[in-house]
Protein backbone atom coordinates (compact mmCIF):
# COMPACT_ATOMS: atom_id res chain seq x y z
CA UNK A 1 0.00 0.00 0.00
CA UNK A 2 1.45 3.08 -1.08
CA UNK A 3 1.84 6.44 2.18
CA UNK A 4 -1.58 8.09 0.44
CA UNK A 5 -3.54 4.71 1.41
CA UNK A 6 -2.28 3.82 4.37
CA UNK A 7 -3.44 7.37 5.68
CA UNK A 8 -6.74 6.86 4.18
CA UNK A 9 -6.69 3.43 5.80
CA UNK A 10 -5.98 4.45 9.16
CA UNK A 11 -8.60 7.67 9.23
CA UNK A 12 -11.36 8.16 11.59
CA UNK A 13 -14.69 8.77 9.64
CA UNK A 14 -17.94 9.75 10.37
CA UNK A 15 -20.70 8.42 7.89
CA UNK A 16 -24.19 7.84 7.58
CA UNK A 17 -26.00 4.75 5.94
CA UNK A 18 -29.36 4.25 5.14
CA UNK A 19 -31.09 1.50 4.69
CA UNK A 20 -31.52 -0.80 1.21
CA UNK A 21 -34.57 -0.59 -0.64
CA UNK A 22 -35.92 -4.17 -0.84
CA UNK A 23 -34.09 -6.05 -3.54
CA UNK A 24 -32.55 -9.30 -4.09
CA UNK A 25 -28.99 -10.18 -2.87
CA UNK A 26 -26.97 -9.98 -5.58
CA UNK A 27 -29.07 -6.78 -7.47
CA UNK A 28 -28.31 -5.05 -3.81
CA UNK A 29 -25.42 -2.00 -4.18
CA UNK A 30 -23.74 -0.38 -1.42
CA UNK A 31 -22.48 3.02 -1.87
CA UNK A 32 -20.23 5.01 -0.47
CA UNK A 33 -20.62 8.71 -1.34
CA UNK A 34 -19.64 12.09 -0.26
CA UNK A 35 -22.24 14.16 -1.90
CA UNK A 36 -24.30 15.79 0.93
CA UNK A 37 -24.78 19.29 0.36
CA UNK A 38 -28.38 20.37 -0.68
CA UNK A 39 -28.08 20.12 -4.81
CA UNK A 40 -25.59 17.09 -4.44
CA UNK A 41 -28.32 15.22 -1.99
CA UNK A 42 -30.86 15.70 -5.15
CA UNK A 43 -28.04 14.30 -7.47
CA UNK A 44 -27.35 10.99 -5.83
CA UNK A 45 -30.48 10.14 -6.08
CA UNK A 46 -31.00 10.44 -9.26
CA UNK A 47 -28.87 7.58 -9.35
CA UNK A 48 -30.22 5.46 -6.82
CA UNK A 49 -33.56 6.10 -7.93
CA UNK A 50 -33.28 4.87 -11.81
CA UNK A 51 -30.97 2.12 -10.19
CA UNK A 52 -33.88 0.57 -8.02
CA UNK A 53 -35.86 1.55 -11.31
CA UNK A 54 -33.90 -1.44 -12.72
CA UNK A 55 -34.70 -3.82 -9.75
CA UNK A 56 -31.53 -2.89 -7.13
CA UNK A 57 -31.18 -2.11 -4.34
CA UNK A 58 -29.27 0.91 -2.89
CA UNK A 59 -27.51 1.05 0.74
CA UNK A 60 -26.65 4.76 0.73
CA UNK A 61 -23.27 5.14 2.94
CA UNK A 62 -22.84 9.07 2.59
CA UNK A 63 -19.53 10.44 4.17
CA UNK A 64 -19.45 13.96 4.96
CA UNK A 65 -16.50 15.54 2.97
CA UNK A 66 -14.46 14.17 0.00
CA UNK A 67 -11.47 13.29 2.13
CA UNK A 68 -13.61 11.27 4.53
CA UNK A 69 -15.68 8.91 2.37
CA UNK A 70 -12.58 8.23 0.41
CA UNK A 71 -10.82 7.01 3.99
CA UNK A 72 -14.17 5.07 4.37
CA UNK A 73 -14.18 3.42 1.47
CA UNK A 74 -10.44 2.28 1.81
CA UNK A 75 -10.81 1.10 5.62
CA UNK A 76 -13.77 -1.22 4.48
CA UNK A 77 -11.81 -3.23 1.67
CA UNK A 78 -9.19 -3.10 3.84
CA UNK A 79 -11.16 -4.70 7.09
CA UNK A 80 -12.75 -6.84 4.57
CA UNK A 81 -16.16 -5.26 3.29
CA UNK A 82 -15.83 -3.39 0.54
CA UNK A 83 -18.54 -1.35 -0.68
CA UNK A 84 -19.93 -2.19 -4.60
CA UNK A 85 -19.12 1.03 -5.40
CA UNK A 86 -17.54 4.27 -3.92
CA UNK A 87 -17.17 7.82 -5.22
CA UNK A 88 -13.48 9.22 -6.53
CA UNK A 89 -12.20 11.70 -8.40
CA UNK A 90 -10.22 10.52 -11.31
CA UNK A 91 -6.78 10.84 -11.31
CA UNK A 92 -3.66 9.85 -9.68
CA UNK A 93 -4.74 7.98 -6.72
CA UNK A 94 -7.77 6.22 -8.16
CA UNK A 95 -4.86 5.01 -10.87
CA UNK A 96 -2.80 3.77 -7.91
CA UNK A 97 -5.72 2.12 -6.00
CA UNK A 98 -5.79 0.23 -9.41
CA UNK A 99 -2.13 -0.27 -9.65
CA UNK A 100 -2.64 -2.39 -5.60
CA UNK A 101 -5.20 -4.40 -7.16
CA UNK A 102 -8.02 -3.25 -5.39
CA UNK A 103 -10.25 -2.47 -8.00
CA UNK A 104 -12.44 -4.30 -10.35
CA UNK A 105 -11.73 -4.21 -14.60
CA UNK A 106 -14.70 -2.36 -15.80
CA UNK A 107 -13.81 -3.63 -19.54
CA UNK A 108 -16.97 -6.09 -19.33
CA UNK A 109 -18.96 -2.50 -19.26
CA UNK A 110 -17.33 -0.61 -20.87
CA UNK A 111 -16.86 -3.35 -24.03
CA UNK A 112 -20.37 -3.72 -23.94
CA UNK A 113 -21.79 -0.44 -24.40
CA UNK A 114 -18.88 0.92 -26.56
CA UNK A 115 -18.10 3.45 -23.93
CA UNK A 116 -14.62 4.50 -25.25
CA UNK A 117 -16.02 6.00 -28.34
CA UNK A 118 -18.33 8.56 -26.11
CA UNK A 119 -15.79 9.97 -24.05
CA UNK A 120 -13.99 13.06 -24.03
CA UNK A 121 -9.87 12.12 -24.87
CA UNK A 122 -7.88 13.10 -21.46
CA UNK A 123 -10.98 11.49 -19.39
CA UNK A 124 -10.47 8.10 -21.43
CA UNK A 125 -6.70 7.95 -21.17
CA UNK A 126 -6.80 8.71 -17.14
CA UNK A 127 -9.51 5.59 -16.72
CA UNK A 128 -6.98 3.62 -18.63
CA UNK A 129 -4.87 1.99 -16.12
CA UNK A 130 -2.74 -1.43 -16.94
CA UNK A 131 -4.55 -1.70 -20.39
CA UNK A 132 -7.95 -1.63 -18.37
CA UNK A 133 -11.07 0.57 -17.52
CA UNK A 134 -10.89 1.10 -13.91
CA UNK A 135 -13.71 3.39 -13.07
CA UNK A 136 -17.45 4.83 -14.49
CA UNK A 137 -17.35 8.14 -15.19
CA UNK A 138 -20.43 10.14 -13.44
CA UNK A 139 -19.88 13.53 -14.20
CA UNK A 140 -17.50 16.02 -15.82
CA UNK A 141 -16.95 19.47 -13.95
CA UNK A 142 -14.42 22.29 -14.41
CA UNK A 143 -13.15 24.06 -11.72
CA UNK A 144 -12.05 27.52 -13.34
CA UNK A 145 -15.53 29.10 -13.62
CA UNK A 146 -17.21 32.40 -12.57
CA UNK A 147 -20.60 32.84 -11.46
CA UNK A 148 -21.50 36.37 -10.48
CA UNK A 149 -24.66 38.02 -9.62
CA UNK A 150 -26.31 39.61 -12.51
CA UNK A 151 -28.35 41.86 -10.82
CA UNK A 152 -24.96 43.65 -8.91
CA UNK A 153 -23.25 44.05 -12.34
CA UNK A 154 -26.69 45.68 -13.91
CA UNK A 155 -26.89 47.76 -10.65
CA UNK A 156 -23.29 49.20 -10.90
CA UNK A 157 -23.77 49.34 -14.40
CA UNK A 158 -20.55 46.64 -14.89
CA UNK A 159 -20.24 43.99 -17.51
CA UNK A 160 -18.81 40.34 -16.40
CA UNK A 161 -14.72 41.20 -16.52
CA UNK A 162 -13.10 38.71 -19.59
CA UNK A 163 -8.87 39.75 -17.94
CA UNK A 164 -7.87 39.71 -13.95
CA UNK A 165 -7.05 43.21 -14.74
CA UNK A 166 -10.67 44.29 -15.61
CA UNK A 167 -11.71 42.21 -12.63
CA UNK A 168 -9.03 44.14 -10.23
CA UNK A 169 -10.05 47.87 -11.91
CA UNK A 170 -14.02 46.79 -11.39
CA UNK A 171 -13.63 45.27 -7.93
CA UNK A 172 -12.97 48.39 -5.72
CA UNK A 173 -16.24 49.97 -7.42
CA UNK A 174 -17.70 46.53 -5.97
CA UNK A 175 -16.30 46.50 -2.92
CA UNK A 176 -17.62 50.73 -2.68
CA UNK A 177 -21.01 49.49 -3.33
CA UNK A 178 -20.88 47.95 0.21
CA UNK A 179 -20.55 44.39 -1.89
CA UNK A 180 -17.67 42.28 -1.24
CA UNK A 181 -16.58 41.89 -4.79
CA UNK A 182 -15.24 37.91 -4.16
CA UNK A 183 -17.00 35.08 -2.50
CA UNK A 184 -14.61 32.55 -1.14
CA UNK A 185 -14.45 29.74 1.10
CA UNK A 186 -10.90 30.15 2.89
CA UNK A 187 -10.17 26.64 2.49
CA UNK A 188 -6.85 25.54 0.44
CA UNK A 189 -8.39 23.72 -2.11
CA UNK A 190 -10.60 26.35 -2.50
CA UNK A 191 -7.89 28.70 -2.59
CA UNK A 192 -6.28 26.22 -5.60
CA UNK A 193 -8.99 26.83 -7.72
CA UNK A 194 -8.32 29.88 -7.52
CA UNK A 195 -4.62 30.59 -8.02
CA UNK A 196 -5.26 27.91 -10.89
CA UNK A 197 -7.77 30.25 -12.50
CA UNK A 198 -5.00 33.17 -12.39
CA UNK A 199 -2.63 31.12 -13.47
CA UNK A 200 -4.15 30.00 -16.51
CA UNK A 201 -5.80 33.87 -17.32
CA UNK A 202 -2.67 35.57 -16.58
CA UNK A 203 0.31 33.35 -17.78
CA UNK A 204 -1.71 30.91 -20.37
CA UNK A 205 -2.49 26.95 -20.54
CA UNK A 206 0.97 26.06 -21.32
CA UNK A 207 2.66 28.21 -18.10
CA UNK A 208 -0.36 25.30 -16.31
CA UNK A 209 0.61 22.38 -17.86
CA UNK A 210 4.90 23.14 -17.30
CA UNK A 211 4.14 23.66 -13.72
CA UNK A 212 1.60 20.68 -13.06
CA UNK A 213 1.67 18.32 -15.46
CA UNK A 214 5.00 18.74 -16.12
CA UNK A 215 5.98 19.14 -12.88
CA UNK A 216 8.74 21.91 -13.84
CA UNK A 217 10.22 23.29 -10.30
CA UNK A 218 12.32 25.99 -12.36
CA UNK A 219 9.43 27.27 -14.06
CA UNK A 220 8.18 28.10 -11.17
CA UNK A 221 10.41 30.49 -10.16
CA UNK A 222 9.59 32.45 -13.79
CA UNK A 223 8.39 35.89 -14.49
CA UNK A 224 4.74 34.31 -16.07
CA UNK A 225 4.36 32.64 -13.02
CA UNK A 226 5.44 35.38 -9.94
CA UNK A 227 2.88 37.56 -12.27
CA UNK A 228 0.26 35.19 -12.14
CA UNK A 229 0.92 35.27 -8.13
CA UNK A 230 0.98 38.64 -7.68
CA UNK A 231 -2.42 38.76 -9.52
CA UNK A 232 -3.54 36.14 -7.15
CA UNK A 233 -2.36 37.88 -3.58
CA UNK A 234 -3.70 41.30 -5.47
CA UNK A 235 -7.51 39.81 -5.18
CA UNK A 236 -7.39 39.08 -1.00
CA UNK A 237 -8.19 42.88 -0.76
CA UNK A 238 -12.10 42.01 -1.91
CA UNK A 239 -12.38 38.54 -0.34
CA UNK A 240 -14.30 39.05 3.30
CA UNK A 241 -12.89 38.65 6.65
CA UNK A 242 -15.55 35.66 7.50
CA UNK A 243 -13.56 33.50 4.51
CA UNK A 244 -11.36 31.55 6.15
CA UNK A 245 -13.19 27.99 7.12
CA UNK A 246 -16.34 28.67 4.75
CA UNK A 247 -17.51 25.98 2.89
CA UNK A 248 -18.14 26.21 -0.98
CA UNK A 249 -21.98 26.13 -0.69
CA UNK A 250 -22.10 29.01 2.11
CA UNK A 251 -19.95 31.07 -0.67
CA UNK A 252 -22.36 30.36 -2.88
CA UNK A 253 -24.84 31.39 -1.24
CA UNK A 254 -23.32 34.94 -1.04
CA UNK A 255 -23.75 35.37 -4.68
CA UNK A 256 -27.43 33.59 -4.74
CA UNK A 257 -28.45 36.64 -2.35
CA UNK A 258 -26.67 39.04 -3.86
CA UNK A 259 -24.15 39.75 -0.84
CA UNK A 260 -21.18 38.71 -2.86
CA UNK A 261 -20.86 40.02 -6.93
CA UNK A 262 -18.81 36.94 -7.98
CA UNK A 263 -17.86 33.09 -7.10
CA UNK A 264 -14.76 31.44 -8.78
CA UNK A 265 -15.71 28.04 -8.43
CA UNK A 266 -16.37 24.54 -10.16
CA UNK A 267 -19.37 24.49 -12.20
CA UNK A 268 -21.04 22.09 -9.09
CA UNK A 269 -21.87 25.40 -7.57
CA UNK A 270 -24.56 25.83 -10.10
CA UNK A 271 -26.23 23.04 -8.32
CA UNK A 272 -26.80 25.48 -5.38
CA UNK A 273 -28.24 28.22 -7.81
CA UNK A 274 -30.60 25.57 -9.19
CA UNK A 275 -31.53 24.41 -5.69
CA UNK A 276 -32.50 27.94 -4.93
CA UNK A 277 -34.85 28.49 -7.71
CA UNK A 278 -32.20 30.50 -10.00
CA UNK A 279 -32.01 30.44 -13.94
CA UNK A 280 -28.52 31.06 -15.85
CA UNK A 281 -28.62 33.89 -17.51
CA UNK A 282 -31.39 35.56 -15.17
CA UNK A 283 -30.55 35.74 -11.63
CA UNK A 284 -26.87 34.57 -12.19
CA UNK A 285 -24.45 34.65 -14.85
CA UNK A 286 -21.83 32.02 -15.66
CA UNK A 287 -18.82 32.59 -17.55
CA UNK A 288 -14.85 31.01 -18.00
CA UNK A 289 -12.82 32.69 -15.00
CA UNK A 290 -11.15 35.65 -16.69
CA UNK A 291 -8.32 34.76 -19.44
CA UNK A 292 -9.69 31.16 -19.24
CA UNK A 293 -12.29 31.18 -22.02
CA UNK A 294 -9.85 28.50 -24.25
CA UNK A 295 -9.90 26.30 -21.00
CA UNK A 296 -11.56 23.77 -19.44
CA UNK A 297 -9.94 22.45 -16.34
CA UNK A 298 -11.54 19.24 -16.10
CA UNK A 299 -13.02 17.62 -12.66
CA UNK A 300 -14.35 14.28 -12.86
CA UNK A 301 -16.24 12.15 -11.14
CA UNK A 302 -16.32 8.84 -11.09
CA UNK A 303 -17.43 5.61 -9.45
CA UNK A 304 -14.73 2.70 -8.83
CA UNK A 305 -15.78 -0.66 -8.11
CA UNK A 306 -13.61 -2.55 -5.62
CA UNK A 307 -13.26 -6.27 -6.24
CA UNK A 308 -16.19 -7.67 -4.18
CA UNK A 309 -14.97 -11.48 -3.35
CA UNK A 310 -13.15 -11.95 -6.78
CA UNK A 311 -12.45 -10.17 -10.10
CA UNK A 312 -15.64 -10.74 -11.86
CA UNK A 313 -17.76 -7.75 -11.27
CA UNK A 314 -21.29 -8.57 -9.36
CA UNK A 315 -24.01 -8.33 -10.71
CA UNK A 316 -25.47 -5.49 -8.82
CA UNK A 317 -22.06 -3.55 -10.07
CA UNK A 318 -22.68 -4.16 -13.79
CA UNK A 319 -25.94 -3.01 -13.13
CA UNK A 320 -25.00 0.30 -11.21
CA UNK A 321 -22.46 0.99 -13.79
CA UNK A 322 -24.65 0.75 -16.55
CA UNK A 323 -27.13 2.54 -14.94
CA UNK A 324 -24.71 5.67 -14.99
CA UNK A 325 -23.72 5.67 -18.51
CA UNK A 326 -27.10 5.65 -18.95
CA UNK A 327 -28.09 8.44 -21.27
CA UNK A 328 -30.94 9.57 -19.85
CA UNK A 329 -29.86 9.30 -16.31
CA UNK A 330 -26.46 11.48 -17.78
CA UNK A 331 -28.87 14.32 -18.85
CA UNK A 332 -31.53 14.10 -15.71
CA UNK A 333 -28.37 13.93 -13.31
CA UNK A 334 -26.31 16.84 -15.04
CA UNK A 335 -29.58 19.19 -14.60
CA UNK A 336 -29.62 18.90 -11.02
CA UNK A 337 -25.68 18.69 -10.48
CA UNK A 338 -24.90 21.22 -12.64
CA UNK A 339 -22.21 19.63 -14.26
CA UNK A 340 -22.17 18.49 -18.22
CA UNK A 341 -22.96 14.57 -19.11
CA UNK A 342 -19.76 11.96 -19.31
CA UNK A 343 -20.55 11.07 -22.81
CA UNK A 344 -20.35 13.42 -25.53
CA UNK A 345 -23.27 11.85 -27.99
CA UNK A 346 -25.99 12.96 -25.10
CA UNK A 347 -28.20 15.62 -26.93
CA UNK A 348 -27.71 19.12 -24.54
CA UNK A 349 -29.86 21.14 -26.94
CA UNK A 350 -32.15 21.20 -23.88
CA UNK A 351 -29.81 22.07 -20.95
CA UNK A 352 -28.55 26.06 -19.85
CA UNK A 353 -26.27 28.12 -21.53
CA UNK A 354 -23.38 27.61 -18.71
CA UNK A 355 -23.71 23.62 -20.27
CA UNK A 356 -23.11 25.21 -24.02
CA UNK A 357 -20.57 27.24 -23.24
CA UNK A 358 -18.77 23.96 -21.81
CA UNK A 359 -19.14 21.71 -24.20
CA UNK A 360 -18.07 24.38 -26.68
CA UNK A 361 -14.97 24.86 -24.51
CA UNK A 362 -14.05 21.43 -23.42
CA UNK A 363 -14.94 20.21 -27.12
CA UNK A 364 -11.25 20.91 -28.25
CA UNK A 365 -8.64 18.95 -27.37
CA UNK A 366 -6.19 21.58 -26.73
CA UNK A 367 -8.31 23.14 -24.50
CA UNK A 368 -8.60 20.33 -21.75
CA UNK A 369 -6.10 20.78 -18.51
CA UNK A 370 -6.45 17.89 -16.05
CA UNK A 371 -7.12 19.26 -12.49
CA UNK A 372 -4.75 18.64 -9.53
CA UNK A 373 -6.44 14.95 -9.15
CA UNK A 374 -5.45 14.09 -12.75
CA UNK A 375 -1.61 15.80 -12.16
CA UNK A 376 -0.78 15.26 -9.03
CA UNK A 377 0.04 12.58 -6.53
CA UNK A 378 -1.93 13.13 -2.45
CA UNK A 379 1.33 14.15 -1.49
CA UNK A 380 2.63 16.84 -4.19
CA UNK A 381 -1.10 18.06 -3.91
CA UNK A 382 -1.07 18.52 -0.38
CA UNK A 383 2.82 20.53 -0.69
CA UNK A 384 1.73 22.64 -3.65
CA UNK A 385 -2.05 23.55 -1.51
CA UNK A 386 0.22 24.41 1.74
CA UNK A 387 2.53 26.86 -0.50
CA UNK A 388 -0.82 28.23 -2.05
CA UNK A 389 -2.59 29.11 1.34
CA UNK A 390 0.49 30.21 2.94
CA UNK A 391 1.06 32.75 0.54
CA UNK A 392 -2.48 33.78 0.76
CA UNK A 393 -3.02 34.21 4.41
CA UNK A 394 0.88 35.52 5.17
CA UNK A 395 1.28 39.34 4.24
CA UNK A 396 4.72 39.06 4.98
CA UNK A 397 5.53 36.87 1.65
CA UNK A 398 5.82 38.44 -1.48
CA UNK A 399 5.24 36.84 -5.27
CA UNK A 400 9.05 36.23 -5.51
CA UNK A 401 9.15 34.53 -2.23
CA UNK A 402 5.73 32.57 -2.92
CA UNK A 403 7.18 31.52 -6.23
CA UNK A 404 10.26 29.87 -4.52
CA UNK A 405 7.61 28.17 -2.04
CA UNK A 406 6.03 26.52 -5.04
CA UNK A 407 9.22 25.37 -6.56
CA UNK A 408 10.15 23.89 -3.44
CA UNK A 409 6.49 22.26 -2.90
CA UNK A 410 6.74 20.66 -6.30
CA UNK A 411 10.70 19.40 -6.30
CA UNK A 412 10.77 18.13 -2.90
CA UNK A 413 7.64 16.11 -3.65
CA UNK A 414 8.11 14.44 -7.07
């Protein structure tokens, strides 16, 4: 077991299970989960209602926070009781849960419903581990987003900014409104998502993919990136003092009631909008962060399938997994998620404008960058997240300094 599992293995977890609908034995799917918020609730079960649609059963095993049900999941196969399926993001440590031989081959699936020719390229290669399918995609998010308020922009007479330096010229008219012109959880990862989203608007996709996918130290330590930090430790001047510990949703919220003017966020947060009665385009706006419209910084989720008392996949988990790919559940589950369908031959004619602007986006190759689950190990994510939020909260480091920090983060933990 490689450092990253044996921590999950040995965490303490707090989780909730509800009981199986009525089903037979082997049609009967335990599921470990961590979405619990309000629009992420509505989006499970989605799932586990066209599941027992198809005669299963579902054990709902929600863990409260990503980190969590991922330790949850890993202490059960470990103690001997896996779960038929639990939630991951795809990328590097779903490939090495693969790479220990935890995992079932989803090639039966995947074989049979010609899967590989409806998914996006960089989301196929990352499920590909050993020459096999190791996981069912569920949903496809990108993290470099803005939502903002429409209403504050009309009010202040402002048009959504499309450069950080139209954002950072508008925000102090924001911020004199009596608005705080950036809602943010101060959380690191939510603090990633945001340096990411400078990063790629002020120094361009390729300055991304040198520092994280090609794990480059010395480039981090160049003038595109210190810029793109500067930029970054330039926006904590309209963030609110009640950031640090807010969660996502809460920050959210602050654009939903029109106490906050913008969100940079994953495009889950429309899920919240959604849950509060709120139409793209109407009450909120949604947009590429600034400098990002050419790219789509791809989040994925996914459901694995640990090997469940051999290598043949159970019934019950060939079941669930079709179930997923299943296009209508794809569209009905994107609406209330507020993310865009796995498989690209869905028809989105129907869905909001944030979903068009997506596809349109994420359509070309070029543009798709693989989030810090896709690039980077537990451990380099955790060292380049700690340089991130220390630069953020410490006024005493400067871009130069911060840049050096990163460099460090991402040498000492290759």
């Amino acid at each position: 077991m490689n450092k990253g599992a044996k921590l999950l293995a040995g965490a303490c977890v707090f989780s909730v299970s509800i009981a199986v609908s009525a089903a037979p034995k082997d049609m009967t799917a335990d599921v470990v989960h961590w979405w619990t918020s309000g629009s992420e609730a509505k989006s499970i079960s989605v799932i586990a209602k066209a599941f027992e649609a198809k005669g299963g059963g579902w054990k709902d095993s929600a863990v409260v926070g990503g980190s969590a049900a991922r330790a949850s999941a890993i202490n059960r196969i470990m103690g001997g009781e896996p779960p038929a399926a639990m939630q991951w993001n795809l990328g590097v440590d779903l490939t090495n849960l693969a790479g220990q031989g935890l995992l079932a081959s989803m090639d039966p699936v995947f074989n049979a419903g010609k899967w590989n020719a409806v998914l996006p390229a960089l989301i196929k290669d990352q499920l590909t581990s050993g020459g096999h399918m190791i996981a069912v995609p569920v949903t496809i998010h990108a993290d470099n987003w803005m939502f903002y308020n429409t209403q504050v922009f009309q009010k202040l007479g402002l048009t959504p900014p499309k450069t950080w330096d139209g954002f950072l010229a508008d925000a102090p008219k924001i911020k004199a409104a009596g608005i705080t012109p950036i809602a943010l959880g101060g959380q690191p990862w939510q603090e990633r998502i945001l340096f990411n989203s400078v990063l790629v608007g002020a120094a361009g996709k390729d300055a991304y993919r040198k520092l994280f996918v090609e794990k480059n130290a010395e480039f981090a330590k160049s003038a595109e990136v210190v810029k793109a930090l500067k930029t970054f430790k330039d926006l904590k001047a309209f963030v609110d003092e009640g950031s640090p510990g807010r969660n996502w949703n809460d920050a959210t919220n602050m654009v939903i009631t029109g106490k906050a003017a913008v969100q940079f966020m994953g495009d889950w947060a429309k899920g919240e909008f959604a849950a509060a009665g709120q139409t793209a385009g109407k009450e909120y706006g949604c947009a590429m962060a600034p400098g990002n419209q050419d790219a789509y910084v791809l989040v994925v989720d996914t459901f694995a399938f640990p090997k469940n008392g051999g290598d043949a996949l159970t019934k019950a988990q060939v079941e669930l997994a079709n179930t997923i790919m299943d296009p209508a559940v794809q569209i009905a589950l994107a609406k209330v998620k507020g993310s865009m369908p796995a498989r690209t031959d869905v028809d989105i004619s129907g869905m909001d404008q944030c979903v068009q602007l997506g596809r349109a986006v994420s359509s070309k190759v070029e543009n798709q960058l693989p989030n810090f689950a896709m690039a980077l190990s537990g451990d380099m994510m955790g060292s380049v997240h700690d340089a991130i939020t220390k630069f953020w909260n410490d006024k005493s480091i400067d871009a130069a300094a911060a840049s050096v920090l990163l460099s460090n983060a991402i040498r000492q933990s290759r």
